[in-house]
PDB file of N, CA and C in Angstrom:
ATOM      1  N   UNK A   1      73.096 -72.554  58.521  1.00  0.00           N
ATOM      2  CA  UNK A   1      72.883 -71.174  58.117  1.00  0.00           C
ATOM      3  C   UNK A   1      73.465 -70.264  59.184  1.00  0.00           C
ATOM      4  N   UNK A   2      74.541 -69.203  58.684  1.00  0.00           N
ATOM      5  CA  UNK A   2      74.846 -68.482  59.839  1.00  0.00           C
ATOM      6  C   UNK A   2      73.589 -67.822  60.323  1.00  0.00           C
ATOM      7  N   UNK A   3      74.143 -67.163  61.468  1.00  0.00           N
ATOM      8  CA  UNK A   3      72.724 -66.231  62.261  1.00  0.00           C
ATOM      9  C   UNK A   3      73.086 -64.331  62.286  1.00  0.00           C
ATOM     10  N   UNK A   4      72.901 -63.944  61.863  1.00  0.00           N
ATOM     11  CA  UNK A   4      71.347 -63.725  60.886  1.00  0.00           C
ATOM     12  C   UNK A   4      72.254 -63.761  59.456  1.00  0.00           C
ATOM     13  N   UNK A   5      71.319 -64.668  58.080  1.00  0.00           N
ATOM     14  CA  UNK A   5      72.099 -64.570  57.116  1.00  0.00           C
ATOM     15  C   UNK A   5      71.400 -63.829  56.343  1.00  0.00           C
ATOM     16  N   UNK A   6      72.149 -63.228  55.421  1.00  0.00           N
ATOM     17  CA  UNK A   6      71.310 -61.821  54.747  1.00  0.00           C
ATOM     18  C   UNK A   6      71.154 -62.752  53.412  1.00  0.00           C
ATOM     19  N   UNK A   7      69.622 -62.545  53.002  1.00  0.00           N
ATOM     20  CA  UNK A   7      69.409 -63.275  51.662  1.00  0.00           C
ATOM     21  C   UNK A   7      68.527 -61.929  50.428  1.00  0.00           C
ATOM     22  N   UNK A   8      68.663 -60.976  50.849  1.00  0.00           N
ATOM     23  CA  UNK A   8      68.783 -60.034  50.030  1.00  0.00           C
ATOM     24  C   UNK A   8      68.748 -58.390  50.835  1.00  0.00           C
ATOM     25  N   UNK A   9      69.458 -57.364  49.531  1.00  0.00           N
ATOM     26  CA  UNK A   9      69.752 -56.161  50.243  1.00  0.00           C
ATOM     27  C   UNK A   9      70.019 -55.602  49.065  1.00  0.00           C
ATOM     28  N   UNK A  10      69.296 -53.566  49.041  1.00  0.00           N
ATOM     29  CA  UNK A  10      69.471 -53.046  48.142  1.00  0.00           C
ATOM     30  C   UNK A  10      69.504 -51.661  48.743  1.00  0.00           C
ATOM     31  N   UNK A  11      69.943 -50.639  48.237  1.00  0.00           N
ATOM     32  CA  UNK A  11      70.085 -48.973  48.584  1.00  0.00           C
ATOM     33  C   UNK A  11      68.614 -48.329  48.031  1.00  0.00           C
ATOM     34  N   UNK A  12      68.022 -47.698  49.143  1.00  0.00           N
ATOM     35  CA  UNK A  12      66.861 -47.290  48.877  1.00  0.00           C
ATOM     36  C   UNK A  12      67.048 -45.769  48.161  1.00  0.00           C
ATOM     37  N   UNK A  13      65.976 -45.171  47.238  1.00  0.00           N
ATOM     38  CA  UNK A  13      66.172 -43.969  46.788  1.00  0.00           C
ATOM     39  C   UNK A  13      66.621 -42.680  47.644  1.00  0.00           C
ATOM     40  N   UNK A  14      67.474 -41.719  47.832  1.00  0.00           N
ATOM     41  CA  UNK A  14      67.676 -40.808  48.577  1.00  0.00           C
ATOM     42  C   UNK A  14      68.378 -41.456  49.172  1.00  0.00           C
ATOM     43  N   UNK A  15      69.232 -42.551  49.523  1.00  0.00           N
ATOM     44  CA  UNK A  15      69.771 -42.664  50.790  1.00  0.00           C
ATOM     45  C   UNK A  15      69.360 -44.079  51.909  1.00  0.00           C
ATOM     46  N   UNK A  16      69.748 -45.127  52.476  1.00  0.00           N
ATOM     47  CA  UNK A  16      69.291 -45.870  53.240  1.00  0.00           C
ATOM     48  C   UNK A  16      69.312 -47.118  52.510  1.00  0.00           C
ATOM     49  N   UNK A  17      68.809 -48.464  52.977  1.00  0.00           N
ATOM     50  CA  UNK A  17      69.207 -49.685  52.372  1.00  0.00           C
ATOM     51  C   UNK A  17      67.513 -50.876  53.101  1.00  0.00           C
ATOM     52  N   UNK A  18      67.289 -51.700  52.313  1.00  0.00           N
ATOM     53  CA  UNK A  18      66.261 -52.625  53.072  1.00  0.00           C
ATOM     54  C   UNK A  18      67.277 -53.889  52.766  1.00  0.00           C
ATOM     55  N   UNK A  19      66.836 -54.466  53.686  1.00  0.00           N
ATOM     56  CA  UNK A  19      67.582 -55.922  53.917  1.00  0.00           C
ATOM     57  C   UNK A  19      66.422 -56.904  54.073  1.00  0.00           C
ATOM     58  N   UNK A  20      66.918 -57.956  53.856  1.00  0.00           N
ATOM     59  CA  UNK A  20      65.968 -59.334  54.407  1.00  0.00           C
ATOM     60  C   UNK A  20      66.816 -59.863  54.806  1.00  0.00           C
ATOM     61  N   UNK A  21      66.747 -60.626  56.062  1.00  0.00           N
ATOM     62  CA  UNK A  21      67.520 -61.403  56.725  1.00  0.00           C
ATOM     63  C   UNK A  21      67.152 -62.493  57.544  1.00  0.00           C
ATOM     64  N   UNK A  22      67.689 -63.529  57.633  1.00  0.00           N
ATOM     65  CA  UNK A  22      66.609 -65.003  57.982  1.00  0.00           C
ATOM     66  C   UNK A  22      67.546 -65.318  59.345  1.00  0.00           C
ATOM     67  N   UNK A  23      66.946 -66.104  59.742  1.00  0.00           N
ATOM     68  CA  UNK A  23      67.461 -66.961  61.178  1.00  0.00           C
ATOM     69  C   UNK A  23      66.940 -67.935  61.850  1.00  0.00           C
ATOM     70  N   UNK A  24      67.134 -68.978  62.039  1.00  0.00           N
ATOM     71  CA  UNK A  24      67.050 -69.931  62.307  1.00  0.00           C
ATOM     72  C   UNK A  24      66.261 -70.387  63.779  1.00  0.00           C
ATOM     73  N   UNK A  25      64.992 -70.470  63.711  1.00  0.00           N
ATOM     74  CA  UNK A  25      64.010 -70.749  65.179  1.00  0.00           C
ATOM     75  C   UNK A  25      64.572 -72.041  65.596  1.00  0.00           C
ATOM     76  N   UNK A  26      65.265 -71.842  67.265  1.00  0.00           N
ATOM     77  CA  UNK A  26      65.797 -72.825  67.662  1.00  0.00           C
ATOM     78  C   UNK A  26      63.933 -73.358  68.560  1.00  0.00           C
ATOM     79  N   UNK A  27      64.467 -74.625  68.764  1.00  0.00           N
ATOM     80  CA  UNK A  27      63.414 -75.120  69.168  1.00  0.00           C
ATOM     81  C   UNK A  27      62.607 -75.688  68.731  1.00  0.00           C
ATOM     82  N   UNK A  28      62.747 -76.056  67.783  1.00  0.00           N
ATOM     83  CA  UNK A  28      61.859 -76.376  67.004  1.00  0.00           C
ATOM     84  C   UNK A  28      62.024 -78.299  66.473  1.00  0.00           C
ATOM     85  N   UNK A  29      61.615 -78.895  66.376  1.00  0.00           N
ATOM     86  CA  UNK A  29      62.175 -80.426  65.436  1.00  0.00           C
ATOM     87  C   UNK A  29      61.852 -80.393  63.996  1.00  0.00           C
ATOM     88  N   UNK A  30      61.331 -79.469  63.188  1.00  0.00           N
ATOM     89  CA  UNK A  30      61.890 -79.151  62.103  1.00  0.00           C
ATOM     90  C   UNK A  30      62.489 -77.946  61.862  1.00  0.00           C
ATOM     91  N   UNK A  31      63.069 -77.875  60.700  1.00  0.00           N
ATOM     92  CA  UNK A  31      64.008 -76.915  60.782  1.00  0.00           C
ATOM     93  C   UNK A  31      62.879 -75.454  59.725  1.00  0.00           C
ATOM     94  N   UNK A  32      62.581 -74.509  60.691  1.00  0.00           N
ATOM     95  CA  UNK A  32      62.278 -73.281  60.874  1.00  0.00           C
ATOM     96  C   UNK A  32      62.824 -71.901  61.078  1.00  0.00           C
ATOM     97  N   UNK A  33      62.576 -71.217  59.690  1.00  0.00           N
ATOM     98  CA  UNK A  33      63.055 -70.153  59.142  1.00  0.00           C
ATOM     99  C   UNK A  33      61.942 -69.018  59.521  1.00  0.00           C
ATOM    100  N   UNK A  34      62.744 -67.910  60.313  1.00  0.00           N
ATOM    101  CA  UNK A  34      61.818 -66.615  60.198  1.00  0.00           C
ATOM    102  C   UNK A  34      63.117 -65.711  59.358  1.00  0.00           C
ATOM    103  N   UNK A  35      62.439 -65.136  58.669  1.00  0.00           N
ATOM    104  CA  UNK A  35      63.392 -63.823  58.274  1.00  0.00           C
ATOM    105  C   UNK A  35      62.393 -62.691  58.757  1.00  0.00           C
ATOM    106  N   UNK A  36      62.951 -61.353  58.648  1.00  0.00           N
ATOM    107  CA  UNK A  36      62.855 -60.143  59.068  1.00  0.00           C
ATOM    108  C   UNK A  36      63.162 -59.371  57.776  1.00  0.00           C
ATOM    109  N   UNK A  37      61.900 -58.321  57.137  1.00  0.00           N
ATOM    110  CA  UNK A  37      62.493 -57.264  56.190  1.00  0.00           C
ATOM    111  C   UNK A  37      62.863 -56.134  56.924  1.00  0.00           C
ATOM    112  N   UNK A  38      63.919 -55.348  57.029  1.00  0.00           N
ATOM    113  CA  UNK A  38      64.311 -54.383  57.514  1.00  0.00           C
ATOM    114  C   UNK A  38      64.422 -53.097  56.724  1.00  0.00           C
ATOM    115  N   UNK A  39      63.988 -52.026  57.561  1.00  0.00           N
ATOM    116  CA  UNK A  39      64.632 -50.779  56.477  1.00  0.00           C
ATOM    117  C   UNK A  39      65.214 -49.639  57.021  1.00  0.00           C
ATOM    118  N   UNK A  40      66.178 -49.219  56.613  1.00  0.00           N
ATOM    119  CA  UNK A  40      67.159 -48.339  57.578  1.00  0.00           C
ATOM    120  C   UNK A  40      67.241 -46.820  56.446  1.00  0.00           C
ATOM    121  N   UNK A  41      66.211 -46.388  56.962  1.00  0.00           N
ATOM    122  CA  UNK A  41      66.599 -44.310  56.276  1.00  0.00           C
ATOM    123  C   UNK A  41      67.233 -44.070  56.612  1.00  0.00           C
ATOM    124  N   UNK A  42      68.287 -44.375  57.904  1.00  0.00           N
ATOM    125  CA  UNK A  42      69.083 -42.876  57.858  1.00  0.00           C
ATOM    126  C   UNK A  42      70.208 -42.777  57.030  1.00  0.00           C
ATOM    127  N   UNK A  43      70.378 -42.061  55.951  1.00  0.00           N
ATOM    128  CA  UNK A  43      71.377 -41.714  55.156  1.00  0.00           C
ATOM    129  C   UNK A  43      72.969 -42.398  55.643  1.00  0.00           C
ATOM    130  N   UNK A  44      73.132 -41.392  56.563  1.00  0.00           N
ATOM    131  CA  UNK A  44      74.090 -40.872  57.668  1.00  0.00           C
ATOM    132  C   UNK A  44      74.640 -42.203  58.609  1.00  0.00           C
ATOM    133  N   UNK A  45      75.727 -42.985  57.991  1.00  0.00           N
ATOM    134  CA  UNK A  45      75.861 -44.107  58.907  1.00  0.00           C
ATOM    135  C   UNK A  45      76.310 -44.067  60.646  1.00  0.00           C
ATOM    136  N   UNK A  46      76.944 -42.595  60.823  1.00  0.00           N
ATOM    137  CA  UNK A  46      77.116 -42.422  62.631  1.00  0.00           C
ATOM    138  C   UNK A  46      75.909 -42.112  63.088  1.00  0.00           C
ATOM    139  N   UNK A  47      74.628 -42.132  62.678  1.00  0.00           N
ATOM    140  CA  UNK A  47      73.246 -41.764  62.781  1.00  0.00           C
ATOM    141  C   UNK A  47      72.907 -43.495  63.246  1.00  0.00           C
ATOM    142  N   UNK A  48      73.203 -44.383  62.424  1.00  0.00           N
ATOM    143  CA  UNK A  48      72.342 -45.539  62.731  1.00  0.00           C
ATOM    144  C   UNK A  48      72.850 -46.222  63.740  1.00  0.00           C
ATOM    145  N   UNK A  49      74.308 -46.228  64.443  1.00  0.00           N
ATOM    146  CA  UNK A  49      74.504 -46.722  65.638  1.00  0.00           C
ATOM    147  C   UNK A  49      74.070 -46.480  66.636  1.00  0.00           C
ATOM    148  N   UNK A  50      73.407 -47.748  67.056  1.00  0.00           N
ATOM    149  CA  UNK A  50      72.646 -47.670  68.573  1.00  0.00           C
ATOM    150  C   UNK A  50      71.016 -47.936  68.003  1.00  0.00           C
ATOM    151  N   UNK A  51      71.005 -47.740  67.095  1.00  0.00           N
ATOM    152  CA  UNK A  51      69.583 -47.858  66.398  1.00  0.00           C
ATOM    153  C   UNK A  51      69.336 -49.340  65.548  1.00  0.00           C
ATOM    154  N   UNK A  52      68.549 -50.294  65.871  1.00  0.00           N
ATOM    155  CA  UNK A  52      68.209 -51.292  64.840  1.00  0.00           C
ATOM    156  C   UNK A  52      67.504 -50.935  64.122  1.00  0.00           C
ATOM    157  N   UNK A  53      67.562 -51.129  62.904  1.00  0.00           N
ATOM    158  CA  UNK A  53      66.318 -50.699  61.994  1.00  0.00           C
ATOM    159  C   UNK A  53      65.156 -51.002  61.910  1.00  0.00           C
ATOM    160  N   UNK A  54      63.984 -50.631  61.448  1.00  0.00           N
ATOM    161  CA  UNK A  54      62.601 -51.156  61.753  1.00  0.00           C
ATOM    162  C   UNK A  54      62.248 -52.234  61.115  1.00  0.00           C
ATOM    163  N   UNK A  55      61.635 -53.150  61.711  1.00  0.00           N
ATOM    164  CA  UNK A  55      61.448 -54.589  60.761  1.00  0.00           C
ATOM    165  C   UNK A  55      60.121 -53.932  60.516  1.00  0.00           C
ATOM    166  N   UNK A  56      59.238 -53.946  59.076  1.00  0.00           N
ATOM    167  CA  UNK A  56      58.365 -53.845  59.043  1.00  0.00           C
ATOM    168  C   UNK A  56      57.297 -54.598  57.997  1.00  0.00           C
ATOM    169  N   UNK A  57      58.493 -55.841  57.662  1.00  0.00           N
ATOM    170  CA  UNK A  57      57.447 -57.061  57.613  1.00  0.00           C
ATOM    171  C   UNK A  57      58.210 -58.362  57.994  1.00  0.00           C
ATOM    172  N   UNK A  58      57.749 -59.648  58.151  1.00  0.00           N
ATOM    173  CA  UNK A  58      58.291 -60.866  58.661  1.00  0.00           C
ATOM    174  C   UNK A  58      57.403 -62.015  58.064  1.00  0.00           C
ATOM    175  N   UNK A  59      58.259 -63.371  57.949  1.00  0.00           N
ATOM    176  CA  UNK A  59      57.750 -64.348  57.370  1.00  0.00           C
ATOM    177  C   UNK A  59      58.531 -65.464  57.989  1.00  0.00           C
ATOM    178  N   UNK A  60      57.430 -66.522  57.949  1.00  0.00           N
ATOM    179  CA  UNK A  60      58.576 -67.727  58.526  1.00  0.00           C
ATOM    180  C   UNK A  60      58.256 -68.589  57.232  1.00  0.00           C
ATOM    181  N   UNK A  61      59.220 -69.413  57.057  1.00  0.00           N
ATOM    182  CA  UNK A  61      59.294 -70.981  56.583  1.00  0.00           C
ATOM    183  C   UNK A  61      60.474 -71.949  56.790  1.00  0.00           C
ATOM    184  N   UNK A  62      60.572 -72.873  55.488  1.00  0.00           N
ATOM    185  CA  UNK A  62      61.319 -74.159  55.987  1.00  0.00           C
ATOM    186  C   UNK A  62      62.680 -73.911  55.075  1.00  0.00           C
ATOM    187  N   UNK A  63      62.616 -73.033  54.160  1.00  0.00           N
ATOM    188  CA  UNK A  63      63.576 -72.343  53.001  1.00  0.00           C
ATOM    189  C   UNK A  63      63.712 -71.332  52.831  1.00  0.00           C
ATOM    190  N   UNK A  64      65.511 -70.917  52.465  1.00  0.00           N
ATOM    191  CA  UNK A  64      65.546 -69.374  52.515  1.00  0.00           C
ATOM    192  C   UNK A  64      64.693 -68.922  51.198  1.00  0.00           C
ATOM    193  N   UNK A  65      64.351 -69.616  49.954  1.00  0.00           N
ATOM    194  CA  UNK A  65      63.594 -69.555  49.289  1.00  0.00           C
ATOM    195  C   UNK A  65      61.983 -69.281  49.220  1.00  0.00           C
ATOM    196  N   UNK A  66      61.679 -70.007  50.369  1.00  0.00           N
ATOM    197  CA  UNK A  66      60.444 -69.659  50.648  1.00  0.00           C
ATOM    198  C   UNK A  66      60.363 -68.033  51.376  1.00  0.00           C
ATOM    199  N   UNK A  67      61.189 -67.770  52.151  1.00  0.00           N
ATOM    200  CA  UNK A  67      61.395 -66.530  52.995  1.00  0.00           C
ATOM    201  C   UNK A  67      61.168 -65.654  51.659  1.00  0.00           C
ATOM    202  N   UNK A  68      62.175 -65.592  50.756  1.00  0.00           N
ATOM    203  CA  UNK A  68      62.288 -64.698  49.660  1.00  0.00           C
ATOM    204  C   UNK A  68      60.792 -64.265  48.835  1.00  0.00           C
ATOM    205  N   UNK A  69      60.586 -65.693  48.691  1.00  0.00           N
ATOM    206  CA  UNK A  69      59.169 -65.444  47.826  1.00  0.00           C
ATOM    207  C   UNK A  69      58.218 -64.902  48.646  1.00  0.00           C
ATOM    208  N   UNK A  70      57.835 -64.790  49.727  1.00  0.00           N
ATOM    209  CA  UNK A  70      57.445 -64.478  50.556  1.00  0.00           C
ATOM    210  C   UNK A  70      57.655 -62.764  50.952  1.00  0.00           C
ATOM    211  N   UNK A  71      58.865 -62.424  50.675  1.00  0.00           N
ATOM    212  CA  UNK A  71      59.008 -61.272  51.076  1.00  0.00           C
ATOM    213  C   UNK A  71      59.780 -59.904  50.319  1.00  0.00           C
ATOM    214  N   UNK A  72      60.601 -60.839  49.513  1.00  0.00           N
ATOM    215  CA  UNK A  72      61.061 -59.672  47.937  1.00  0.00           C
ATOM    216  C   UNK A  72      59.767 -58.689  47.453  1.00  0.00           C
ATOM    217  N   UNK A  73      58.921 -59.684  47.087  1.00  0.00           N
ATOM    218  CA  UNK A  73      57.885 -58.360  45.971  1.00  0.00           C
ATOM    219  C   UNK A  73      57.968 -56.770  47.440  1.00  0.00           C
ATOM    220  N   UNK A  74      57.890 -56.890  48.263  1.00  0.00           N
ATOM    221  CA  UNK A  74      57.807 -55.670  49.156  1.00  0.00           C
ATOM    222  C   UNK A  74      58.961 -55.047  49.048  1.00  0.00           C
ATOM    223  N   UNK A  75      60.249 -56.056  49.413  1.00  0.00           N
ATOM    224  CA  UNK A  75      61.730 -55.242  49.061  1.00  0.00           C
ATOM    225  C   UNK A  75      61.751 -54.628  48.205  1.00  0.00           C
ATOM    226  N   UNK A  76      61.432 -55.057  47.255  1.00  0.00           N
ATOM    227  CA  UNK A  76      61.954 -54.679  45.435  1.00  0.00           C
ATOM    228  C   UNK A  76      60.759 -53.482  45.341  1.00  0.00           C
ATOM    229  N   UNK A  77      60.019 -52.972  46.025  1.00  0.00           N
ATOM    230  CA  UNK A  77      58.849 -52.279  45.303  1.00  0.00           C
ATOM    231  C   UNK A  77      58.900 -50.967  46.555  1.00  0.00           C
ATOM    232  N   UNK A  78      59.017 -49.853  45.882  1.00  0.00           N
ATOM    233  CA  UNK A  78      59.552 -48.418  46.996  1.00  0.00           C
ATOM    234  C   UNK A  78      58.157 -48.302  47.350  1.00  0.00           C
ATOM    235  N   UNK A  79      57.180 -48.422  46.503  1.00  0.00           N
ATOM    236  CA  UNK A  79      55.405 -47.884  47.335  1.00  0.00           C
ATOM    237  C   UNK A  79      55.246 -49.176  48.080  1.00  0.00           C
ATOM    238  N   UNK A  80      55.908 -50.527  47.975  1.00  0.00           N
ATOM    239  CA  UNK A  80      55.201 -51.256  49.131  1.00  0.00           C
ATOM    240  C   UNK A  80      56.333 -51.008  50.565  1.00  0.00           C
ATOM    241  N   UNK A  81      57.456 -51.029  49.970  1.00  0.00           N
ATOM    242  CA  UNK A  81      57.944 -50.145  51.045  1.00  0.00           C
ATOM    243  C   UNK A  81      57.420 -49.240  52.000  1.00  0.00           C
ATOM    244  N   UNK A  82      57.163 -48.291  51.512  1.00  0.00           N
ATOM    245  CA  UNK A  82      56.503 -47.077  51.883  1.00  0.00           C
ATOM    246  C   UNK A  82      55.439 -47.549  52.779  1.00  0.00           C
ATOM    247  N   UNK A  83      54.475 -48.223  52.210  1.00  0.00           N
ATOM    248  CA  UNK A  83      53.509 -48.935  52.825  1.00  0.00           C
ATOM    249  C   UNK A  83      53.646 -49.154  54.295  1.00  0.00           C
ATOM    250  N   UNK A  84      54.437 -50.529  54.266  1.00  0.00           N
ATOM    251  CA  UNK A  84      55.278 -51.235  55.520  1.00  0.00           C
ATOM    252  C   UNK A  84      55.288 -50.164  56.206  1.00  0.00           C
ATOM    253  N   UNK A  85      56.486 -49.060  55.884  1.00  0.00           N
ATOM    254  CA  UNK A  85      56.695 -48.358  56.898  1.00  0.00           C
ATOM    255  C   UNK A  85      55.635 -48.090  57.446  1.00  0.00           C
ATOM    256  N   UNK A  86      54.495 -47.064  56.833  1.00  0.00           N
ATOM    257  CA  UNK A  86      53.180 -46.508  57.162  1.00  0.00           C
ATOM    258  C   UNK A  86      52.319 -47.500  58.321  1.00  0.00           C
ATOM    259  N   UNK A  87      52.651 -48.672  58.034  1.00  0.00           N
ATOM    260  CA  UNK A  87      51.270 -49.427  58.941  1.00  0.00           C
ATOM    261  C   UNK A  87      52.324 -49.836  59.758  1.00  0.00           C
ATOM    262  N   UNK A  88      53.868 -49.633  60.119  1.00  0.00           N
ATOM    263  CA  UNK A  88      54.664 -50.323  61.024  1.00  0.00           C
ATOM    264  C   UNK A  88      54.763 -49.092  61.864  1.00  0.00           C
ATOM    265  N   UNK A  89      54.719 -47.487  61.615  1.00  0.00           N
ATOM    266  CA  UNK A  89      54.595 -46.570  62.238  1.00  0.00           C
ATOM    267  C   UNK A  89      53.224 -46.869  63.075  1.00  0.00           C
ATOM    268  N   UNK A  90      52.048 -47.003  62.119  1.00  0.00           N
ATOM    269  CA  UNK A  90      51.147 -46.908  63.128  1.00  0.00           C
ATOM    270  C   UNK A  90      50.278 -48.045  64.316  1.00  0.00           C
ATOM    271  N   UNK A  91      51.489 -49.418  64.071  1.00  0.00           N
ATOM    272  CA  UNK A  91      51.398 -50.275  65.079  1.00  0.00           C
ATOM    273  C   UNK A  91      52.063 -49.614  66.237  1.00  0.00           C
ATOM    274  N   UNK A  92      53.081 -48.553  65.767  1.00  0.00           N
ATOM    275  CA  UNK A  92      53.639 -48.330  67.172  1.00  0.00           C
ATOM    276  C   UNK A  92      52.949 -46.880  68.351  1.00  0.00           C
ATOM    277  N   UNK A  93      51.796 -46.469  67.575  1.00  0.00           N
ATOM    278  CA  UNK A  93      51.613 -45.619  67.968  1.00  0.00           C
ATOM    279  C   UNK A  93      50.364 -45.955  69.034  1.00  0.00           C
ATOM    280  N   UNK A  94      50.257 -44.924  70.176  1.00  0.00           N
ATOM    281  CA  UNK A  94      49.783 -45.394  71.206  1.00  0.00           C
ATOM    282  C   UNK A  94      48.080 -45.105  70.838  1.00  0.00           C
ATOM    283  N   UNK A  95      47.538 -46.109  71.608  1.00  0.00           N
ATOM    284  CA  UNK A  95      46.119 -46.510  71.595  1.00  0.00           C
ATOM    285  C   UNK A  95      45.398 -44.902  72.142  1.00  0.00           C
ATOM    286  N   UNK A  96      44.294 -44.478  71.765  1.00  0.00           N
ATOM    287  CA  UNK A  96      44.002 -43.119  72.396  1.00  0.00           C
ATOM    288  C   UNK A  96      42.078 -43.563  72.747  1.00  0.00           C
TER     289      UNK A  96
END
């Protein structure tokens, strides 16, 4: 499997794209899959250089299949989207 291989990707409403993308956990003696859902708003592609997009969900398994099932229903769905983002914003926000 190349590194990182994209096993699905779509253009979000208004502008921006979510990806899933898998890669291969070295180290391991079986063979172990994490993918990463990603989602990139900014419209504006000289906007997103320098910027990775926010992963704001992740899954491991042993198949890019399993990754998928695992992690499409969120891709494919703009309120679970939305979601992700919401609770991936507020993992990053500082403890008070």
């Amino acid at each position: 499997m190349p590194s990182p291989a994209l096993l699905y990707t779509r253009a979000l409403p208004g502008g921006g794209f979510v990806v899933i993308e898998a890669t291969e956990v070295v180290g391991n003696a079986d063979t172990t899959l994490h993918a990463a859902l990603c989602v990139e708003r900014r419209v504006d592609p000289s906007r997103r250089a320098g910027h990775a997009p926010p992963v704001v969900a992740e899954a491991r398994g042993t198949s890019p299949a399993q990754l998928l099932e695992a992690l499409y229903p969120i891709a494919a769905d703009n309120v679970a989207v939305a979601q992700h983002i919401l609770l991936w914003q507020a993992r990053r926000r500082p403890s008070s």
